[in-house]
C-alpha atoms as a PDB file:
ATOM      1  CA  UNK A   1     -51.496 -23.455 -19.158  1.00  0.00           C
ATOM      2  CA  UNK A   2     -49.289 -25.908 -17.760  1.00  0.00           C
ATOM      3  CA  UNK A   3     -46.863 -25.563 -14.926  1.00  0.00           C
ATOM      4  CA  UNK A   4     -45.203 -22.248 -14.946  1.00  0.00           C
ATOM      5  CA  UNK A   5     -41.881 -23.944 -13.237  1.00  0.00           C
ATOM      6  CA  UNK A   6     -39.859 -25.860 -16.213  1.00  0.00           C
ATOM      7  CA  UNK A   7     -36.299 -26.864 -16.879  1.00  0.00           C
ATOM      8  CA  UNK A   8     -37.288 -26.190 -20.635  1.00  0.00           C
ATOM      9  CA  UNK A   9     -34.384 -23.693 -21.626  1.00  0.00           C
ATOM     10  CA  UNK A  10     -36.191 -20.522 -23.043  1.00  0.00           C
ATOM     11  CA  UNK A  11     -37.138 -20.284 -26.969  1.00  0.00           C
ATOM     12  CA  UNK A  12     -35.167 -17.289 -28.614  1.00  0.00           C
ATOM     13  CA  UNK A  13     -37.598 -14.917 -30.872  1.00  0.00           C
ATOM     14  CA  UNK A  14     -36.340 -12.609 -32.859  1.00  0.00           C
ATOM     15  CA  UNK A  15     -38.716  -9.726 -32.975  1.00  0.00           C
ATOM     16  CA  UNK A  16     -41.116  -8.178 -30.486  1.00  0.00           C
ATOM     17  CA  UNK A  17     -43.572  -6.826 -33.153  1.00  0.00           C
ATOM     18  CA  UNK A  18     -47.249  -8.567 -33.170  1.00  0.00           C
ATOM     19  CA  UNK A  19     -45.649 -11.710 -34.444  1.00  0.00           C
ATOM     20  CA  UNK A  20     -43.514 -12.342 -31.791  1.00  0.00           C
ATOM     21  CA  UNK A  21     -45.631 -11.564 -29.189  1.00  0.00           C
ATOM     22  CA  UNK A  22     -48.282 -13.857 -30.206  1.00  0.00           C
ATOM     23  CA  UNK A  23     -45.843 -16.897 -30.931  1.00  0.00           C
ATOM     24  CA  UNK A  24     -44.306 -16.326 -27.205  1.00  0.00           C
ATOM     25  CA  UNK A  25     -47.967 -16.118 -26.138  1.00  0.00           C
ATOM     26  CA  UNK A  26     -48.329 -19.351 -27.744  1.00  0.00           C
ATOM     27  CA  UNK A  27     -45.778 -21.489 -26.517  1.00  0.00           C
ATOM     28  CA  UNK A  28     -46.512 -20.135 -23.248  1.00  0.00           C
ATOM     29  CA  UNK A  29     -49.705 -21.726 -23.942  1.00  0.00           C
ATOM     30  CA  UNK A  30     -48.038 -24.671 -23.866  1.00  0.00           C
ATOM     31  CA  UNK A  31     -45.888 -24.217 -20.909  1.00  0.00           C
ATOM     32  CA  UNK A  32     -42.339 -23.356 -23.021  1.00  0.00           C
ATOM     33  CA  UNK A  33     -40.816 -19.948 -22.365  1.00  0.00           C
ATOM     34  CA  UNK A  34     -39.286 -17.648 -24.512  1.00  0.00           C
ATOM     35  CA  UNK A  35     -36.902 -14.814 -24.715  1.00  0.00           C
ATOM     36  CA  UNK A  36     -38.023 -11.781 -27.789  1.00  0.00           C
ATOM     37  CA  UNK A  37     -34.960 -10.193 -28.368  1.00  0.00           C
ATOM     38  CA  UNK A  38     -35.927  -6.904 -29.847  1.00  0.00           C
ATOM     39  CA  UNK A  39     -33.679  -4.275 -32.061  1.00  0.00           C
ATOM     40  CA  UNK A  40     -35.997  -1.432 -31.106  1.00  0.00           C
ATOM     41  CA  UNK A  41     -35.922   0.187 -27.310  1.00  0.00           C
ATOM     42  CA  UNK A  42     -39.863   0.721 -26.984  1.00  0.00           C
ATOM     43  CA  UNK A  43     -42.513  -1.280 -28.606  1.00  0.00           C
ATOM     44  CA  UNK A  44     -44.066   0.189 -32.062  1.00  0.00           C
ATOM     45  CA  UNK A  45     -44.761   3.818 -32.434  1.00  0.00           C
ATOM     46  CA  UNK A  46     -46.474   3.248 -35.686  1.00  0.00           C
ATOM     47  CA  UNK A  47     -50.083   3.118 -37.142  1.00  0.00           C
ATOM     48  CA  UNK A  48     -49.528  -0.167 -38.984  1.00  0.00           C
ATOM     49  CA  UNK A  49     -51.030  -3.589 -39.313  1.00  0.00           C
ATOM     50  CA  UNK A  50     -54.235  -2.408 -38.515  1.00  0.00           C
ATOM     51  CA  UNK A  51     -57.139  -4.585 -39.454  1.00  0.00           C
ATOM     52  CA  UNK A  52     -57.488  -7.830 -37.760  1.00  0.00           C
ATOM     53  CA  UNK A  53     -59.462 -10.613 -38.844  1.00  0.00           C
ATOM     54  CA  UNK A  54     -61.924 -13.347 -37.116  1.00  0.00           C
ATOM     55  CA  UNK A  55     -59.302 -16.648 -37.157  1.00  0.00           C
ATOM     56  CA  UNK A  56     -56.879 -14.082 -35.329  1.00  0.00           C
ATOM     57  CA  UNK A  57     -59.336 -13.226 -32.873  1.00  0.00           C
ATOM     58  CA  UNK A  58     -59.943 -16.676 -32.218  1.00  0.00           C
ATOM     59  CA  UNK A  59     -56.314 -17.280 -31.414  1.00  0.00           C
ATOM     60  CA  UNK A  60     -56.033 -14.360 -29.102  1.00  0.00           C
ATOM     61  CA  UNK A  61     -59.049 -16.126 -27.357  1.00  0.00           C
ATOM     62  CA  UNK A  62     -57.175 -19.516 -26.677  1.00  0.00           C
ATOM     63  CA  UNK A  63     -54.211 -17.341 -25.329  1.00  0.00           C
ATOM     64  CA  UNK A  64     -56.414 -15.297 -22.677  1.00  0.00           C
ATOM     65  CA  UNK A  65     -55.956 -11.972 -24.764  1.00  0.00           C
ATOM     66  CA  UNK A  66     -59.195 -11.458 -27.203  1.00  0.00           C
ATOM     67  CA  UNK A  67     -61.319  -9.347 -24.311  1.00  0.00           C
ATOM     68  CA  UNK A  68     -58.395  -6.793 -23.623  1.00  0.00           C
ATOM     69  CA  UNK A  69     -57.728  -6.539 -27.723  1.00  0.00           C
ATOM     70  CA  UNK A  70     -61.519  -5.981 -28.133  1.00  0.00           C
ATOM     71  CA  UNK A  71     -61.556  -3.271 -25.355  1.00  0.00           C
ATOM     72  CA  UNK A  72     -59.250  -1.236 -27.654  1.00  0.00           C
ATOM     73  CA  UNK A  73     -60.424  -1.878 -31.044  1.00  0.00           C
ATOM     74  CA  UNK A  74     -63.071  -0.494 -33.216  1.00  0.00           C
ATOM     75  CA  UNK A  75     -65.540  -3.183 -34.630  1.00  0.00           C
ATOM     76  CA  UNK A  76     -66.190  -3.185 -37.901  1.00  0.00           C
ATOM     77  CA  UNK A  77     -69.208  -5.037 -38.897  1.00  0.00           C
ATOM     78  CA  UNK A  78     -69.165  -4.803 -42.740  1.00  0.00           C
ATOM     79  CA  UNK A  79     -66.390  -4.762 -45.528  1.00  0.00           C
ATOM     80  CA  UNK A  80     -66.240  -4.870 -49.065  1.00  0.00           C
ATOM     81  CA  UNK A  81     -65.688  -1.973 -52.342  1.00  0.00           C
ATOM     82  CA  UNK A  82     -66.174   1.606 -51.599  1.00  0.00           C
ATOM     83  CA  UNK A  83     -66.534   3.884 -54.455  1.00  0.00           C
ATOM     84  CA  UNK A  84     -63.436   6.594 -53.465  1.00  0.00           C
ATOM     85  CA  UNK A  85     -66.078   9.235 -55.915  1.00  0.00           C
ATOM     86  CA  UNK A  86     -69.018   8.730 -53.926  1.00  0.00           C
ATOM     87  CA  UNK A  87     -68.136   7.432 -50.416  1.00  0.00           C
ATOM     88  CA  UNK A  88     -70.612   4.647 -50.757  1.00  0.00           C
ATOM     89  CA  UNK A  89     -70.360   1.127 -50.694  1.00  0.00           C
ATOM     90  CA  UNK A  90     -70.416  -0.717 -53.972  1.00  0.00           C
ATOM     91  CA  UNK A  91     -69.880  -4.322 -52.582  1.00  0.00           C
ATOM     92  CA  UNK A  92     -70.917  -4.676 -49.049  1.00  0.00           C
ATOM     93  CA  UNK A  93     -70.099  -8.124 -47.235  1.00  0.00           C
ATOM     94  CA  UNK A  94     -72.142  -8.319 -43.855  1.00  0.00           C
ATOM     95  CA  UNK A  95     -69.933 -10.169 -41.813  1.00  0.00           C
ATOM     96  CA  UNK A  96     -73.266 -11.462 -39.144  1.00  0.00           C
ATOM     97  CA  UNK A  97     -73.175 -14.042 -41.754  1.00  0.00           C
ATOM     98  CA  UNK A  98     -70.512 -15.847 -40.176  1.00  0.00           C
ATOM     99  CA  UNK A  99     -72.263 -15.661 -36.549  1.00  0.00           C
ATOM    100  CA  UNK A 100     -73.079 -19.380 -37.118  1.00  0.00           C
ATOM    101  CA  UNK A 101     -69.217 -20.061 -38.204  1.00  0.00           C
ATOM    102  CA  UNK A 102     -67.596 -18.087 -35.201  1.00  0.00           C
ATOM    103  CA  UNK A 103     -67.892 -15.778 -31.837  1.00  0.00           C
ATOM    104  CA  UNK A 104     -66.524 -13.201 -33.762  1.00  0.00           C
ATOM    105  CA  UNK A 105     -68.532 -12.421 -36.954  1.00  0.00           C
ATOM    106  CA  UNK A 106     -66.577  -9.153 -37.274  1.00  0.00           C
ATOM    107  CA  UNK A 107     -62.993  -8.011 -38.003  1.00  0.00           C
ATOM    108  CA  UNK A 108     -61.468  -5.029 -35.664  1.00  0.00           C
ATOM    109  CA  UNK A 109     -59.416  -1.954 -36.562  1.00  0.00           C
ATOM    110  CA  UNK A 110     -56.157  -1.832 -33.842  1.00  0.00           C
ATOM    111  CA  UNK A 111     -52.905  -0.010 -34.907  1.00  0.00           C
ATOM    112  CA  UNK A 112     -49.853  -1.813 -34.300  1.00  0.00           C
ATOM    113  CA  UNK A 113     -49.033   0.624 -31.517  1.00  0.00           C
ATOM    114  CA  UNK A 114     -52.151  -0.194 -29.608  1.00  0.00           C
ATOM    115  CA  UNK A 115     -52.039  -3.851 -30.112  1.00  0.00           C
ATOM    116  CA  UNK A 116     -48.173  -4.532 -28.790  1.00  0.00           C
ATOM    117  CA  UNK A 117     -48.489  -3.421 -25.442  1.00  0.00           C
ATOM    118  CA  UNK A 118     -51.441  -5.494 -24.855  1.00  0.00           C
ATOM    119  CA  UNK A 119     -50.007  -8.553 -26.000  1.00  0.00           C
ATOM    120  CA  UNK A 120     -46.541  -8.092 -24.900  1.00  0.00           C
ATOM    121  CA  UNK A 121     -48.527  -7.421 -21.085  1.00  0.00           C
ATOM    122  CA  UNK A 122     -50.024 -10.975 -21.408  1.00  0.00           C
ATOM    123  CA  UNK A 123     -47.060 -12.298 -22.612  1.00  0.00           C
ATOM    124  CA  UNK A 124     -45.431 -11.156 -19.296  1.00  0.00           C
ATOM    125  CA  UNK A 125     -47.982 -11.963 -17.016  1.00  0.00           C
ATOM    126  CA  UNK A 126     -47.684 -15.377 -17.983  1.00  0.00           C
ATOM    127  CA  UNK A 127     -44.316 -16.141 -16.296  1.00  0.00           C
ATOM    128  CA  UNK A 128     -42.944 -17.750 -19.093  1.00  0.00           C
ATOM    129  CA  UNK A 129     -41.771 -14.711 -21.424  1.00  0.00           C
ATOM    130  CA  UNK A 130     -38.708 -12.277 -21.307  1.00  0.00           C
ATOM    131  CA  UNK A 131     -38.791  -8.986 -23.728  1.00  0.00           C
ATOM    132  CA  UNK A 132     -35.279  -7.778 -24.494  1.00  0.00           C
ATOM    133  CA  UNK A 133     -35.898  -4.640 -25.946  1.00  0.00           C
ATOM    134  CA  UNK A 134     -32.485  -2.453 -27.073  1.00  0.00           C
ATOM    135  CA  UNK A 135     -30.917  -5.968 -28.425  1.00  0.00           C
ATOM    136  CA  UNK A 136     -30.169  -5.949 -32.185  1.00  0.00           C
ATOM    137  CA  UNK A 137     -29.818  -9.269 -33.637  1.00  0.00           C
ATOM    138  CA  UNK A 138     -26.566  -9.538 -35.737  1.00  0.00           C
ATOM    139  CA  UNK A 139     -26.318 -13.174 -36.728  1.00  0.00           C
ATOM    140  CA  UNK A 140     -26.486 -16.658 -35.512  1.00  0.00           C
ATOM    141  CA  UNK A 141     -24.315 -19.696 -35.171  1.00  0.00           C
ATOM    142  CA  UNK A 142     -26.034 -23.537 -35.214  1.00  0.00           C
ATOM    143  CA  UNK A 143     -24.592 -26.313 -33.327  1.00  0.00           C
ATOM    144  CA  UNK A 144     -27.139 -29.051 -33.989  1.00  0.00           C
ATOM    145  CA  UNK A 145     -28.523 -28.873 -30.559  1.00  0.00           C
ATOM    146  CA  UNK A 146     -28.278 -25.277 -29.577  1.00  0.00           C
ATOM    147  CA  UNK A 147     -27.943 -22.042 -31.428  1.00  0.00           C
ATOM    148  CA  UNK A 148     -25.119 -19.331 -30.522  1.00  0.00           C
ATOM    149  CA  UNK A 149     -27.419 -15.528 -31.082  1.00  0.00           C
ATOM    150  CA  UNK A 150     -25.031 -12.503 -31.418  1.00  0.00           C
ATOM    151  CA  UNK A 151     -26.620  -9.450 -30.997  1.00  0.00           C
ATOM    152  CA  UNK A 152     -25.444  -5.751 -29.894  1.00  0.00           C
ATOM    153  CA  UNK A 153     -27.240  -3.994 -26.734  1.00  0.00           C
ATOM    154  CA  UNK A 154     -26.185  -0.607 -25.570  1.00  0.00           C
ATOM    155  CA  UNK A 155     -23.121  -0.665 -27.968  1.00  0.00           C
ATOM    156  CA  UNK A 156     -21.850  -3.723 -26.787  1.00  0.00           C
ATOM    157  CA  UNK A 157     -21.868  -7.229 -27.769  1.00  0.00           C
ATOM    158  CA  UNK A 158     -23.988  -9.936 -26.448  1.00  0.00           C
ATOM    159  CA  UNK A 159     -24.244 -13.433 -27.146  1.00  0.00           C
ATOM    160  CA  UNK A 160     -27.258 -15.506 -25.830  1.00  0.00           C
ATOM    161  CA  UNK A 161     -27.796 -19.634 -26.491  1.00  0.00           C
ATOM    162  CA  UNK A 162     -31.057 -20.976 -27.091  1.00  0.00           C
ATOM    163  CA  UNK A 163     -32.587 -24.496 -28.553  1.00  0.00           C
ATOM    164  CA  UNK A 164     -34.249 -22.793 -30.928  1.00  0.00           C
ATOM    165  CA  UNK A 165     -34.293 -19.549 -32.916  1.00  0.00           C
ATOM    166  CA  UNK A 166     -37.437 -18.098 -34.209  1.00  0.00           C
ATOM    167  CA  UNK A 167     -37.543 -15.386 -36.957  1.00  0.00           C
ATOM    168  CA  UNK A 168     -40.431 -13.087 -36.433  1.00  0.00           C
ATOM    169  CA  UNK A 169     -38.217 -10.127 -37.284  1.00  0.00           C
ATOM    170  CA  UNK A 170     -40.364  -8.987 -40.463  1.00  0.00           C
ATOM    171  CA  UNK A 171     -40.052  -8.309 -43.943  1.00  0.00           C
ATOM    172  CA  UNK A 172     -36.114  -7.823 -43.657  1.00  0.00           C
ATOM    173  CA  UNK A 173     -35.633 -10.345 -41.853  1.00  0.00           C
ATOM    174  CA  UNK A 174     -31.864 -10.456 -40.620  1.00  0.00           C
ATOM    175  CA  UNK A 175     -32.372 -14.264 -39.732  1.00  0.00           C
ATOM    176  CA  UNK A 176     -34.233 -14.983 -42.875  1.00  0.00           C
ATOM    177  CA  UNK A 177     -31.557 -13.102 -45.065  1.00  0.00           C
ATOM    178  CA  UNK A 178     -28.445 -14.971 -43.168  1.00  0.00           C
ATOM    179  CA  UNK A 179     -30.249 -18.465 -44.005  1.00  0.00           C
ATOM    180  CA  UNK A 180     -30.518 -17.594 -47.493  1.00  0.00           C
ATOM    181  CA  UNK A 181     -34.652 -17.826 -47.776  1.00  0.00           C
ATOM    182  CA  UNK A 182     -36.046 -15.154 -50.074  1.00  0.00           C
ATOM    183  CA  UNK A 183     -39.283 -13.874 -49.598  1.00  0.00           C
ATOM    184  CA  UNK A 184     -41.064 -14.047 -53.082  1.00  0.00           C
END
């Protein structure tokens, strides 16, 4: 990581779901610091976004995280077809075949509730990232240079400036619907 002390103003992310987390992990990486504004007041309480795959693991690896994920997740060494009748496997793929491709020639089972606090805890630790949790994003203003973020926290409003805004905020995506992008 590069030096921790910047005049870089912080990177506003909308969303402090797995998405967010890992993009403030990654510009982190790269010594920029972020603020995840977050609608909810805790992280996830639910059991989804479970299976993670190899090129993710990799990532979590270059941003100092892949050991603690492992330490929580089950392994799961084959995938393919299973016959709901029978239980069995119909079309097993042996995922060792990649151990010449990768250091992880397996995907992991992690619910979403298991994986946030991890990440958001390296996120933290690095210095660089802010979690705003209780702040729901309402809309956003551009001025070319900056961008104006109104959101409401405890009932009241708040407004926030950043260089950039960053929409990890899901499927229904308040920033995604205000710029007029539909998911297809």
């Amino acid at each position: 990581m590069q030096d921790r002390k910047t005049s870089i103003d912080p990177i506003a992310i909308i969303g402090a779901g797995p998405i967010g987390l890992i993009t403030a992990l990654g510009l982190a990486h790269h010594g920029i610091p972020s603020i995840l504004y977050e609608d909810d007041r805790t992280l996830s309480l639910d059991t989804k976004a479970g299976t993670i795959l190899t090129r993710t693991l990799e990532i979590f690896r270059r941003f100092g995280v892949a050991d603690a994920v492992l330490s929580k997740a089950l392994r799961v060494e084959e995938i393919g077809e299973i016959d709901r009748q029978s239980g069995k496997s119909t079309f097993p793929v042996m995922l060792s075949e990649l151990e010449s491709e990768t250091r992880y020639p397996f995907v992991i089972n992690l619910p979403q509730q298991d994986l946030e606090p991890v990440l958001a805890e390296a996120a933290l630790k690095t210095g660089l990232v802010q979690i705003k949790m209780g702040h729901r994003f309402e809309r956003y203003e551009d001025h070319g240079d900056r961008v104006s973020l109104h959101l409401v926290a405890d009932g009241r409003p708040v407004v926030a400036s950043a260089p950039f805004l960053l929409a990890c905020d899901g499927g229904r995506s308040t920033v995604r619907a205000q710029m007029g992008v539909k998911v297809e």
